[in-house]
C-alpha atoms as a PDB file:
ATOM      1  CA  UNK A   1      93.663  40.259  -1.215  1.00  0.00           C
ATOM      2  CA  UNK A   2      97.288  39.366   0.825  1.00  0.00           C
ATOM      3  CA  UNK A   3      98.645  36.086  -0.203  1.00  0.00           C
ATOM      4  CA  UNK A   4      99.536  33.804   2.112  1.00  0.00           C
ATOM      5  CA  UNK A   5     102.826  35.072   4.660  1.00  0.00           C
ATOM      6  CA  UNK A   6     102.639  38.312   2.918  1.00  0.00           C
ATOM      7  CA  UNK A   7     102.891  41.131   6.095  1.00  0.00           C
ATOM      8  CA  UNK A   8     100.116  43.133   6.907  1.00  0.00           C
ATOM      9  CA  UNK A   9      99.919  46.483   5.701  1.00  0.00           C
ATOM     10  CA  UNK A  10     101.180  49.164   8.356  1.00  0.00           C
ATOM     11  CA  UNK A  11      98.604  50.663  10.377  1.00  0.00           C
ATOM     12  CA  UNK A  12      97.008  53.954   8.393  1.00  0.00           C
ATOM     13  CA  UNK A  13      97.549  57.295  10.398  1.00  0.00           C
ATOM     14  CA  UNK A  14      93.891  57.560  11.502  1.00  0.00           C
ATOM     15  CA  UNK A  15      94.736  54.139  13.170  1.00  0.00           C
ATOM     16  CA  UNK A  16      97.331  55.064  14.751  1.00  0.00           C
ATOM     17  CA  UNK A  17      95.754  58.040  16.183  1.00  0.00           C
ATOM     18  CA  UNK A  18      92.643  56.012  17.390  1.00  0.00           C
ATOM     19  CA  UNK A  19      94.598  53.826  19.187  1.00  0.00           C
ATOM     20  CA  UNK A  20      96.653  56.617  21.079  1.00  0.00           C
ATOM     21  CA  UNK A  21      93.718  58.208  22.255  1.00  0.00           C
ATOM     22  CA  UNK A  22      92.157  55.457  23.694  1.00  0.00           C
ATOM     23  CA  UNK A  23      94.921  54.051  25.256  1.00  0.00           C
ATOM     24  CA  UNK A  24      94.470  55.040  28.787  1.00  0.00           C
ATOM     25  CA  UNK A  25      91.542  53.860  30.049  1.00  0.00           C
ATOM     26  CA  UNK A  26      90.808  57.621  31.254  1.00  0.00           C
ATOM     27  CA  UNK A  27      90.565  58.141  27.597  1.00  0.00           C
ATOM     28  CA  UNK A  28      86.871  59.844  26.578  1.00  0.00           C
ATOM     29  CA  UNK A  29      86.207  56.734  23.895  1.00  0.00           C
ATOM     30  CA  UNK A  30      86.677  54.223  27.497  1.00  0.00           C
ATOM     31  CA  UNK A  31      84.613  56.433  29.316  1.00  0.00           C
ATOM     32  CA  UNK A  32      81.587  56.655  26.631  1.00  0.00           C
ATOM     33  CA  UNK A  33      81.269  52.591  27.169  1.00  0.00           C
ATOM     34  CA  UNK A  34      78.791  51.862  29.449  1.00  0.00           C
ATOM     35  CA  UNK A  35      77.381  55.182  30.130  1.00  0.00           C
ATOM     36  CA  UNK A  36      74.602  54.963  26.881  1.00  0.00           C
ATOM     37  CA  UNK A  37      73.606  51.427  26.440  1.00  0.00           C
ATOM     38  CA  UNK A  38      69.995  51.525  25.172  1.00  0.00           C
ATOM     39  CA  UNK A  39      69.211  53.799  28.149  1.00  0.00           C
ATOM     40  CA  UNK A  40      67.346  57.461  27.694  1.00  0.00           C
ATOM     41  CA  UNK A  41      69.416  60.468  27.769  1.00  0.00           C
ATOM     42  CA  UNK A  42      68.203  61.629  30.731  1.00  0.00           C
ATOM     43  CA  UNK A  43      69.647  64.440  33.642  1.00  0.00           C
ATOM     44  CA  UNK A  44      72.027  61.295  35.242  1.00  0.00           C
ATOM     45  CA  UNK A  45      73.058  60.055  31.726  1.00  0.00           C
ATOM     46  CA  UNK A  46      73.815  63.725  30.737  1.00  0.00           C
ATOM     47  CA  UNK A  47      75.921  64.854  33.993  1.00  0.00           C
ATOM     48  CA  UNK A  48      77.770  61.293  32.985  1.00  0.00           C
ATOM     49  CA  UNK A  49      78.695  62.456  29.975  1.00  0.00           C
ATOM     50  CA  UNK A  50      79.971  65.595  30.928  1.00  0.00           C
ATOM     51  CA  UNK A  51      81.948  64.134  33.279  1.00  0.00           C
ATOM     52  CA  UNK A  52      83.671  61.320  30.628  1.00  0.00           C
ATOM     53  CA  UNK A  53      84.159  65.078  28.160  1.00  0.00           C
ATOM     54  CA  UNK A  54      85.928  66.824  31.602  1.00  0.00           C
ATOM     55  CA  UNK A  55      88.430  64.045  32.289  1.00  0.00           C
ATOM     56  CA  UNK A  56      89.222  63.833  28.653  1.00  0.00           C
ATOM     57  CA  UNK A  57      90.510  67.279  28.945  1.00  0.00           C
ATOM     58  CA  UNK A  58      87.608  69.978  27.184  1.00  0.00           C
ATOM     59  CA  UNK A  59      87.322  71.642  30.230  1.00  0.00           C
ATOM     60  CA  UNK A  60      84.249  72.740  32.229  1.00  0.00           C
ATOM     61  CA  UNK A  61      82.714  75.244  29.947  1.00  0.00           C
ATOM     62  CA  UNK A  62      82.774  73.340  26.992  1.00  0.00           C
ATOM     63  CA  UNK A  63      82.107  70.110  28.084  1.00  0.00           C
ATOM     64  CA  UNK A  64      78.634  71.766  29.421  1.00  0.00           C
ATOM     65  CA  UNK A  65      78.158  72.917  25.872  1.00  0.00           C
ATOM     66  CA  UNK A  66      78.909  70.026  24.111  1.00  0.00           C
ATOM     67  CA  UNK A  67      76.875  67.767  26.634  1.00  0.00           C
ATOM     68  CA  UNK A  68      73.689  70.412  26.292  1.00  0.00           C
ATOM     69  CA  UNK A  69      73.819  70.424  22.464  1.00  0.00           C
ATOM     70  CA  UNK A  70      73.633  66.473  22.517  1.00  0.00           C
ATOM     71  CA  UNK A  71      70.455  66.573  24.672  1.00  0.00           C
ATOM     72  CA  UNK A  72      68.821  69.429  22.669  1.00  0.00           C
ATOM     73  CA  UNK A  73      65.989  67.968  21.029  1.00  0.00           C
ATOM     74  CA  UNK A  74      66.582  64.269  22.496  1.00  0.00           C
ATOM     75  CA  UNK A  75      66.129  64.706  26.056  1.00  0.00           C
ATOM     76  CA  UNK A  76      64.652  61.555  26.919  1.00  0.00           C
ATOM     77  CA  UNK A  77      64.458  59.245  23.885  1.00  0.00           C
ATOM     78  CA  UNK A  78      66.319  56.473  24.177  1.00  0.00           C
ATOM     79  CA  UNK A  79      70.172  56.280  22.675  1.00  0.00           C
ATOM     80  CA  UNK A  80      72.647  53.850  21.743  1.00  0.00           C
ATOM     81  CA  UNK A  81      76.535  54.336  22.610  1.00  0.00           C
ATOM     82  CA  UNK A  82      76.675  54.273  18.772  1.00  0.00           C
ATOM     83  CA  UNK A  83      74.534  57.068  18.301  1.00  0.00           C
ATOM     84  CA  UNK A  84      76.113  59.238  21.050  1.00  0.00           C
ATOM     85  CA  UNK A  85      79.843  58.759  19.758  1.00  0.00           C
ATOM     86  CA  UNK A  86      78.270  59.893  16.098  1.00  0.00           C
ATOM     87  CA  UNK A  87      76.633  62.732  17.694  1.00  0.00           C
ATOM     88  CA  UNK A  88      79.569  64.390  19.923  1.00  0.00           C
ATOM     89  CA  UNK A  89      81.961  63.522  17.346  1.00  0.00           C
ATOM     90  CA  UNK A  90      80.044  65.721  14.894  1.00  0.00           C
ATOM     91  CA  UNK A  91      79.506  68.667  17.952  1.00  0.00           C
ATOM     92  CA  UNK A  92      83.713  68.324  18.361  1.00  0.00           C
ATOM     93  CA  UNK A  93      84.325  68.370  14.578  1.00  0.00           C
ATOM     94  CA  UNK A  94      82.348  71.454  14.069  1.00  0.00           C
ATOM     95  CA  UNK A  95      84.245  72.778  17.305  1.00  0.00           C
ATOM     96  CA  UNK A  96      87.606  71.974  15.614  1.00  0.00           C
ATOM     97  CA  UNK A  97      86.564  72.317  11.503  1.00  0.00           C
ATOM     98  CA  UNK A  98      87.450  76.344  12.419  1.00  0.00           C
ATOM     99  CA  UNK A  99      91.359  75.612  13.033  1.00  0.00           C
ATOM    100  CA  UNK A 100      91.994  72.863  10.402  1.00  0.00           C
ATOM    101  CA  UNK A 101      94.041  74.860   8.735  1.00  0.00           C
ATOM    102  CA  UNK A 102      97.284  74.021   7.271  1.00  0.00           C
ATOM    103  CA  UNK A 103     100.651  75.209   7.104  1.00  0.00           C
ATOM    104  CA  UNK A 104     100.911  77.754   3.931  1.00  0.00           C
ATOM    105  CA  UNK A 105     104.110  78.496   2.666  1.00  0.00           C
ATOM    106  CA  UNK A 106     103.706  81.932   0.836  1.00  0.00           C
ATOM    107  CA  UNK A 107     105.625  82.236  -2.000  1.00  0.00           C
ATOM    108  CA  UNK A 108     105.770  86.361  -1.440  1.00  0.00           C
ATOM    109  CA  UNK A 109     107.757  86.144   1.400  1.00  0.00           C
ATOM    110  CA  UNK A 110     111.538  84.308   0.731  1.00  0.00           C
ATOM    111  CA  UNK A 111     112.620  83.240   2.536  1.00  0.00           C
ATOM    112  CA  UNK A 112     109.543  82.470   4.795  1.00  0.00           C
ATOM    113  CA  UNK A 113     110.345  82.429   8.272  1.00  0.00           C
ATOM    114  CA  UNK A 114     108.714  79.951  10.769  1.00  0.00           C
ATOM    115  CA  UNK A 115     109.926  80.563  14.564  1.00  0.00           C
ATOM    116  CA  UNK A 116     109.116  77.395  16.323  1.00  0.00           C
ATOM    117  CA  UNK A 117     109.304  77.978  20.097  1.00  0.00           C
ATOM    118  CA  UNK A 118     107.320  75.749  23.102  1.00  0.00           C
ATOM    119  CA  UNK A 119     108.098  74.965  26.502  1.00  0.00           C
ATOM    120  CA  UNK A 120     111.063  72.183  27.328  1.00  0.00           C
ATOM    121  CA  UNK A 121     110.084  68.397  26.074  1.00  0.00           C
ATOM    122  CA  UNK A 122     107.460  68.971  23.746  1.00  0.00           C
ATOM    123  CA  UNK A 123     110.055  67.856  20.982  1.00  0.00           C
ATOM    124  CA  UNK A 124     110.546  71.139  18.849  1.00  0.00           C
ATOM    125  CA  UNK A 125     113.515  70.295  17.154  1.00  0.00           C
ATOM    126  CA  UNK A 126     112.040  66.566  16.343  1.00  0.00           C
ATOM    127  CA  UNK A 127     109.101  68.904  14.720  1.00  0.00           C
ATOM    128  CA  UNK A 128     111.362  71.127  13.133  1.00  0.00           C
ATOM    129  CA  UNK A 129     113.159  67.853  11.533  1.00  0.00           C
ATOM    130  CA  UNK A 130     109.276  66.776  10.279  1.00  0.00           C
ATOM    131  CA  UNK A 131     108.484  69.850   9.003  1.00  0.00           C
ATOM    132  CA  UNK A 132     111.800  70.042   7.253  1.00  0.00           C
ATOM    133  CA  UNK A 133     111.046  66.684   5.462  1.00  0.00           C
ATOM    134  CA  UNK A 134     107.811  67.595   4.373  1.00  0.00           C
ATOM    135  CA  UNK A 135     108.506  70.704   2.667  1.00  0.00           C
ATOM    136  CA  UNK A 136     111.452  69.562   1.214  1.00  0.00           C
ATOM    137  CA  UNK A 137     110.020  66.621  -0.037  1.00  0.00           C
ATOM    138  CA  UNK A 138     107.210  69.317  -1.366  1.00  0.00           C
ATOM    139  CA  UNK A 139     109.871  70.902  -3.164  1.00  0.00           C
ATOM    140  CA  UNK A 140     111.343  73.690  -1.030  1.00  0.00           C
ATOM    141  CA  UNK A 141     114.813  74.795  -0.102  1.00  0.00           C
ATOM    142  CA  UNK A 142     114.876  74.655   3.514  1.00  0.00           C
ATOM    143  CA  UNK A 143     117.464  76.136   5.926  1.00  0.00           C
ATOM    144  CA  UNK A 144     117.282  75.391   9.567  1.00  0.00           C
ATOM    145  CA  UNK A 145     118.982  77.445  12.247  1.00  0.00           C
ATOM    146  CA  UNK A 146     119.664  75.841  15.492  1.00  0.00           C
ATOM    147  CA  UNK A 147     119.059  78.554  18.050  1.00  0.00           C
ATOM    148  CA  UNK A 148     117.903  76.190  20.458  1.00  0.00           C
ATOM    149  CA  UNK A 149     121.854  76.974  21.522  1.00  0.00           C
ATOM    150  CA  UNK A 150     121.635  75.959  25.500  1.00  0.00           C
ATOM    151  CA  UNK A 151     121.112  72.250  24.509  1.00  0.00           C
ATOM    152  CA  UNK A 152     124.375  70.481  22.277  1.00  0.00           C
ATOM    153  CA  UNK A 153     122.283  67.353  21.618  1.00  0.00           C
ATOM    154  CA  UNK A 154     119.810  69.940  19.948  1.00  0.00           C
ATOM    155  CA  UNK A 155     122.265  71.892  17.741  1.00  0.00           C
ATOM    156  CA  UNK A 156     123.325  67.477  17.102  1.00  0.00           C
ATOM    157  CA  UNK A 157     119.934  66.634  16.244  1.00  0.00           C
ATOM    158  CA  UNK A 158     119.131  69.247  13.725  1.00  0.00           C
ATOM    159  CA  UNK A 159     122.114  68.267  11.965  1.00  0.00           C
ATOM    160  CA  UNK A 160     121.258  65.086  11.598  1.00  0.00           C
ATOM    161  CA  UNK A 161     117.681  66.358  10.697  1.00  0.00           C
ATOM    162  CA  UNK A 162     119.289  68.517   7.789  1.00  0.00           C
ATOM    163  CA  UNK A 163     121.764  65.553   6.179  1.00  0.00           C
ATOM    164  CA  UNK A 164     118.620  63.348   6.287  1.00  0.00           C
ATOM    165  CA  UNK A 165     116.736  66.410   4.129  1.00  0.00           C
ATOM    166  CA  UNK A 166     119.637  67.853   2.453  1.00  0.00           C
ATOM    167  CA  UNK A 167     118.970  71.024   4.394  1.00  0.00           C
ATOM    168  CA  UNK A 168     121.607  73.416   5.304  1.00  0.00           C
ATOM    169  CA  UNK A 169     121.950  74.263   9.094  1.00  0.00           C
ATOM    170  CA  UNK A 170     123.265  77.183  10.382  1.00  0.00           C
ATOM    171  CA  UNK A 171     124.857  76.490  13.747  1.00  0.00           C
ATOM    172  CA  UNK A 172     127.083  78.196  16.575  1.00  0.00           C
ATOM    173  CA  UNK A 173     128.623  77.509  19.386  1.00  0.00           C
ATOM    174  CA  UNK A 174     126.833  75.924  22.746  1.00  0.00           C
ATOM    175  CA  UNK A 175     125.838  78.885  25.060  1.00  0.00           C
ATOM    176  CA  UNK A 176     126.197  81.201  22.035  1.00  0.00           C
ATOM    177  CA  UNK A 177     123.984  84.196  21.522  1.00  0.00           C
ATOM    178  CA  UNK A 178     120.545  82.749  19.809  1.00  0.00           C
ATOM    179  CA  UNK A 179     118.823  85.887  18.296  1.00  0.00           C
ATOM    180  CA  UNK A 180     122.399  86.511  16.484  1.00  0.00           C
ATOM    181  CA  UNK A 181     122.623  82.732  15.485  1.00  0.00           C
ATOM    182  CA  UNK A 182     118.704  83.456  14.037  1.00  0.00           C
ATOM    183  CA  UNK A 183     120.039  86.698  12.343  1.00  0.00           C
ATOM    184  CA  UNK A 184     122.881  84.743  10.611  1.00  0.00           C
ATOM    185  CA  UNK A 185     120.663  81.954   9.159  1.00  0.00           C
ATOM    186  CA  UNK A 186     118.087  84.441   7.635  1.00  0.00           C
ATOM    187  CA  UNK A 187     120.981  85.867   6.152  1.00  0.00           C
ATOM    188  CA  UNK A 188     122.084  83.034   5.140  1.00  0.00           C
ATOM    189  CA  UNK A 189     119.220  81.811   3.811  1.00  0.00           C
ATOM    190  CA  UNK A 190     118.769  84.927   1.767  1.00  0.00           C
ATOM    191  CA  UNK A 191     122.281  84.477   0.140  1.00  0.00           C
ATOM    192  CA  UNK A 192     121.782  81.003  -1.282  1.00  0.00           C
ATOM    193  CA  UNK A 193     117.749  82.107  -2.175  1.00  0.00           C
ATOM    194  CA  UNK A 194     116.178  79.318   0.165  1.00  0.00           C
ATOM    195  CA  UNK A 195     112.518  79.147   0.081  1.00  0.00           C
ATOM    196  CA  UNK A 196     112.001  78.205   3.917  1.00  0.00           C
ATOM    197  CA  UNK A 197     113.805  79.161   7.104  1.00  0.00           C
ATOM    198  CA  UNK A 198     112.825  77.313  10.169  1.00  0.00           C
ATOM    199  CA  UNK A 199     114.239  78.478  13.634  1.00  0.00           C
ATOM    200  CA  UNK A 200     114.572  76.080  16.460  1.00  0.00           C
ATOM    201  CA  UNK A 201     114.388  77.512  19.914  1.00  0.00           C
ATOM    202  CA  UNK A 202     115.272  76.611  23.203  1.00  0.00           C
ATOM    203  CA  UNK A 203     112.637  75.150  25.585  1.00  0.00           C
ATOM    204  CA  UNK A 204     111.491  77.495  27.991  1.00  0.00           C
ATOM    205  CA  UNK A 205     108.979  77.519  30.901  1.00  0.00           C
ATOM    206  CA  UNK A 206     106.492  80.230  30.268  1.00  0.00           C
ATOM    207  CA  UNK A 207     106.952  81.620  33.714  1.00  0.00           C
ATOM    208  CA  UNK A 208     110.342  82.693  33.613  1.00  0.00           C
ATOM    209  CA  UNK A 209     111.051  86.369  32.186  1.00  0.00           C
ATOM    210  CA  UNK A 210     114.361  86.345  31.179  1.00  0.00           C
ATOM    211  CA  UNK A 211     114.060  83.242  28.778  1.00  0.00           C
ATOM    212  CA  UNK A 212     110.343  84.611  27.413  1.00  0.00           C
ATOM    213  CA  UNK A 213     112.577  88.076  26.548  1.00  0.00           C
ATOM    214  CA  UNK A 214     114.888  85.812  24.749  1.00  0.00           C
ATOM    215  CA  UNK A 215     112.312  84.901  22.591  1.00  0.00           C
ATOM    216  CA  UNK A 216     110.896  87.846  21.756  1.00  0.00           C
ATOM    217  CA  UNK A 217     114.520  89.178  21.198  1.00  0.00           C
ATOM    218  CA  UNK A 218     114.887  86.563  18.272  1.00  0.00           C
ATOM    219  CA  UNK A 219     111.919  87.715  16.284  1.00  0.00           C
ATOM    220  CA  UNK A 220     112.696  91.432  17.290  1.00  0.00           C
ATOM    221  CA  UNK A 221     116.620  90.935  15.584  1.00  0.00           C
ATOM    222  CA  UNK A 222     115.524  89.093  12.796  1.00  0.00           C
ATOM    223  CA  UNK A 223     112.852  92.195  11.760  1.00  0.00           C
ATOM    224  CA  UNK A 224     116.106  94.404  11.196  1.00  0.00           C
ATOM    225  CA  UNK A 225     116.527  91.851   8.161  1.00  0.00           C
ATOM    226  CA  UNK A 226     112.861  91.841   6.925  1.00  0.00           C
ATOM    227  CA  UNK A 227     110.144  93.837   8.496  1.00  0.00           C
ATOM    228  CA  UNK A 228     108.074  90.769   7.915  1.00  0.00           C
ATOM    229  CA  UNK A 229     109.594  88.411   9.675  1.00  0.00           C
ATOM    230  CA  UNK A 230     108.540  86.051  11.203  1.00  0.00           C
ATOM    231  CA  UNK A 231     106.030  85.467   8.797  1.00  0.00           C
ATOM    232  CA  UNK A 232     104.979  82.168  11.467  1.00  0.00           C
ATOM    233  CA  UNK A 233     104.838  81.266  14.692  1.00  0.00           C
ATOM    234  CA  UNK A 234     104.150  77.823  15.931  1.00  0.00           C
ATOM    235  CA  UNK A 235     103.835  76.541  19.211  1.00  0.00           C
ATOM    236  CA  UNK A 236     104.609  73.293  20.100  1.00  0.00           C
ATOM    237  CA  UNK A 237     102.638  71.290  22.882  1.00  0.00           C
ATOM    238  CA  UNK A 238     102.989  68.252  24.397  1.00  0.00           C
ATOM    239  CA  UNK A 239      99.603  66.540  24.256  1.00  0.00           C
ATOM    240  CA  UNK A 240     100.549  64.771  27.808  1.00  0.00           C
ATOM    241  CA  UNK A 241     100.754  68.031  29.660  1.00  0.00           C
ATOM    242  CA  UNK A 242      96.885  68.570  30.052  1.00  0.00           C
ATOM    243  CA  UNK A 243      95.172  71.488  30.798  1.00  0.00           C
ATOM    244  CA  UNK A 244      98.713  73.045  31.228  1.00  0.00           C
ATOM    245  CA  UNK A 245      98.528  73.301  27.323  1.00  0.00           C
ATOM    246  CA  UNK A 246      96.314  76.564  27.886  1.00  0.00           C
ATOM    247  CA  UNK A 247      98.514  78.435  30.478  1.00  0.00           C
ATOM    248  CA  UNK A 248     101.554  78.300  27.648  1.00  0.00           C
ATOM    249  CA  UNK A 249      99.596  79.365  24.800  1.00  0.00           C
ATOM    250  CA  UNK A 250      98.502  82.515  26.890  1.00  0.00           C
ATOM    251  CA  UNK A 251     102.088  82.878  28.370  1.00  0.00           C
ATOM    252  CA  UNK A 252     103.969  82.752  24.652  1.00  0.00           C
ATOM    253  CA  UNK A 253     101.011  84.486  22.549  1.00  0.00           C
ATOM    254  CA  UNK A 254     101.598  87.046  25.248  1.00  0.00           C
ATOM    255  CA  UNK A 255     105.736  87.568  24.147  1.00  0.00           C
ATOM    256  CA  UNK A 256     105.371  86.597  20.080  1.00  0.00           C
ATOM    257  CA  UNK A 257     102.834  86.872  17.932  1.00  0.00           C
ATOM    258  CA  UNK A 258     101.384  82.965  17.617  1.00  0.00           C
ATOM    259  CA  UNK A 259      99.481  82.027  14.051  1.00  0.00           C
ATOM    260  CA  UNK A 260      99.381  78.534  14.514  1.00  0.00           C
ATOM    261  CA  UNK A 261      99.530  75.291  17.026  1.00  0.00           C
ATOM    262  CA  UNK A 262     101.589  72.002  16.295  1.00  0.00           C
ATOM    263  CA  UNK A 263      99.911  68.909  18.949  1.00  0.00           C
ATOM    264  CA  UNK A 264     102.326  66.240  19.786  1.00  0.00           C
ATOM    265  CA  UNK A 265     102.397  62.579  21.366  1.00  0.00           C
ATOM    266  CA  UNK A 266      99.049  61.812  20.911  1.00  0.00           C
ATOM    267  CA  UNK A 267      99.902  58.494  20.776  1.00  0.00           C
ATOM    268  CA  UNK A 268     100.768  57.982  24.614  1.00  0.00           C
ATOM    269  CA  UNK A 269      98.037  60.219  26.389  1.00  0.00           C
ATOM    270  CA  UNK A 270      94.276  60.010  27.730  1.00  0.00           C
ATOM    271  CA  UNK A 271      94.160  63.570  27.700  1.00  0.00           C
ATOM    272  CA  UNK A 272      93.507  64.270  23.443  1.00  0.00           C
ATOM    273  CA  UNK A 273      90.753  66.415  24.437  1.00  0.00           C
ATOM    274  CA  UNK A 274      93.247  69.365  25.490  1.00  0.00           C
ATOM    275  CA  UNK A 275      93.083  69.826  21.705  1.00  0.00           C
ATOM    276  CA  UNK A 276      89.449  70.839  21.548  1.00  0.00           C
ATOM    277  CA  UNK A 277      89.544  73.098  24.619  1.00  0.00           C
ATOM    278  CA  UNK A 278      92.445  74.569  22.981  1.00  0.00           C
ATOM    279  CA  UNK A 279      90.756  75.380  19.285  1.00  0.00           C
ATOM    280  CA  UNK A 280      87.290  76.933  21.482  1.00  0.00           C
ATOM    281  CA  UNK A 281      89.130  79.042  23.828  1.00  0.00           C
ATOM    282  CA  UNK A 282      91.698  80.622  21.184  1.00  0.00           C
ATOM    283  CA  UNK A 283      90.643  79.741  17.605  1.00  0.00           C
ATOM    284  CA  UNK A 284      94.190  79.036  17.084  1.00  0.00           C
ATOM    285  CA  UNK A 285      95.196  77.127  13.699  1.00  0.00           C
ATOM    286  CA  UNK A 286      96.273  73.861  14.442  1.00  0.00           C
ATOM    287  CA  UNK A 287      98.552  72.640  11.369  1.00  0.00           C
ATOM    288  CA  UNK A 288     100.299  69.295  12.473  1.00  0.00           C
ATOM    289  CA  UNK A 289      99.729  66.722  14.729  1.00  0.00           C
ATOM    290  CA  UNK A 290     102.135  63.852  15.756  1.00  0.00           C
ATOM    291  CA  UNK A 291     101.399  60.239  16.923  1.00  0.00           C
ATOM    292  CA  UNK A 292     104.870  58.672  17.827  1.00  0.00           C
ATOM    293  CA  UNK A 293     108.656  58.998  16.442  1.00  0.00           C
ATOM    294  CA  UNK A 294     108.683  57.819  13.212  1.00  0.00           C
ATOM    295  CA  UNK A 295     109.340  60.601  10.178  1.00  0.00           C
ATOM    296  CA  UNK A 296     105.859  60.428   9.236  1.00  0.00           C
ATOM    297  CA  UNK A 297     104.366  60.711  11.901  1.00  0.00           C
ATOM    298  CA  UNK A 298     103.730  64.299  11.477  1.00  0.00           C
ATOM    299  CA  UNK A 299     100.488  64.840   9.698  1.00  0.00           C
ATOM    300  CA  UNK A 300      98.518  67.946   8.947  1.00  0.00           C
ATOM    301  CA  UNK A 301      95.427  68.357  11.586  1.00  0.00           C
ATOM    302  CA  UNK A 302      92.321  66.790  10.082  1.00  0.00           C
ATOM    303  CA  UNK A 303      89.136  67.527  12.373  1.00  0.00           C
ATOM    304  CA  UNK A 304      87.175  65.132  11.276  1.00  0.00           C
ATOM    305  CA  UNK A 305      89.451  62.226  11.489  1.00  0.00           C
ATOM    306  CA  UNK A 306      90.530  63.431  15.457  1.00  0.00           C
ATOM    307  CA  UNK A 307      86.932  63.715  16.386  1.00  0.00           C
ATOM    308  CA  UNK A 308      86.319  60.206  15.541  1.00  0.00           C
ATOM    309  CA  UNK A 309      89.216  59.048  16.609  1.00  0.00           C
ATOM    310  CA  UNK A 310      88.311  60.814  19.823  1.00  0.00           C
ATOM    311  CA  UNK A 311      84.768  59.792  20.580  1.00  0.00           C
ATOM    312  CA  UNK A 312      85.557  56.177  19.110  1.00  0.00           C
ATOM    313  CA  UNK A 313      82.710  57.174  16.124  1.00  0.00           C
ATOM    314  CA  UNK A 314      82.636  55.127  13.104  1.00  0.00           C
END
């Protein structure tokens, strides 16, 4: 029990999350209100909720899916807008249980290389900061290599990332060559026996060649150090961009070889869903999520939890 003027305790991460998704009121958990209230599921009801599971981003094909396996076997009984956010968030959960997978660190491979690479704005080097604190805080010696070298304020903010978590940064010059800066910090990182290397990249739009090479340059030079390397891949998205989420994860799985997904500002966007269509179309593993700007506010995926959070379930 709080005693009297004593603050409230800070909003858990799952709250956080619930509110961001149903901020907009094009958000799935606004459009589920109204549509079931003690009504049958009938052919109107159903096209309704496919529609609400389209805007929030699924997509066509699995919004049909979704929809059809919430009718199967209650086609016209009557249903509360309880029961029907319990029942599609247990259909998205056991869409999304198959890429809650976390971020694994294997202790084989030392330093372990994570490229993180994503298209400009989806706040890659914030990520790489998170990350960063988490595994250091977990114990590891991190070293973080600014090869996102077009931007100065980038090569700034990992600095300040790696004095906050005691990580070293390897840096170069604005403009300067980034597959040589990435070769330097693995070697680097080598030399002093770090456990983690994490590689910030430039943005780049997945359309244009020459920066797409770039990138597939980086993880080509750093090979000549270990044949292994990178031993990850993460892209980051930008939960606001939408259905453009898919084209980028075709465009960049197309140049490196992508093992996992990091999901961010999902505090500030009606289109969550993306995240769903993103796990059924490429089986992807999704290790972080973010819900605002804070340090913390990195968290490892947890289906479950975003499936309620989603649907507005209990």
């Amino acid at each position: 029990m709080r005693t009297f003027g004593e603050a409230p305790p800070p909003p858990t991460f799952f709250e956080r999350l619930k509110e961001g998704l149903s901020r907009s009121t094009g958000g799935l958990s606004e459009n589920l209100t109204g549509i079931f209230t003690k009504r049958k599921l009938d052919k109107a009801s159903i096209a309704e909720l496919e529609e609400a599971l389209i805007r929030a981003d699924l997509g066509a094909g699995l919004a049909a899916r979704i929809a059809g396996a919430v009718a199967r076997n209650r086609y016209d009984q009557e249903i509360t807008e309880s029961e029907i956010r319990d029942i599609l968030s247990g259909e998205i959960t056991d869409v999304l249980k198959k890429v809650q997978k976390p971020l694994v660190v294997d202790s084989a491979h030392r330093p372990f290389v994570v490229l993180v690479a994503g298209v400009n704005g989806t706040g890659k080097t914030t990520t790489v900061g998170k990350m960063a604190k988490r595994l250091t805080q977990e114990g590891a010696k991190v070293v973080l290599a600014a090869a996102d070298t077009f931007r100065a304020a980038a090569i700034e903010q990992l600095q300040v990332w790696g004095k906050r978590t005691q990580s070293e940064v390897v840096s170069g010059a604005a403009g300067g060559d980034a597959a040589g800066l990435a070769f330097d910090a693995l070697t680097r990182a080598r030399t002093t026996s770090a456990d983690v290397l994490l590689i910030d990249t430039a943005g780049r739009l997945q359309n244009k060649a020459g920066l797409m090479a770039e990138l597939e340059k980086i993880a080509r030079v750093i090979k000549k150090l270990d044949a292994t390397a990178p031993h990850a891949v993460l892209l980051v998205l930008d939960a606001t961009t939408g259905q453009n989420a898919l084209s980028q994860v075709e465009a960049f799985k197309g140049t490196v070889p992508l093992t996992g997904l990091v999901m961010t500002k999902l505090d500030g966007t009606a289109k969550g869903g993306i995240l769903v269509a993103l796990a059924d179309k490429f089986g992807l593993p999704v290790h972080y999520i973010g819900v605002g700007e804070g340090e913390d506010d990195l968290q490892p995926f947890d289906a479950a939890a975003f499936a309620k959070a989603l649907t507005g379930a209990k």
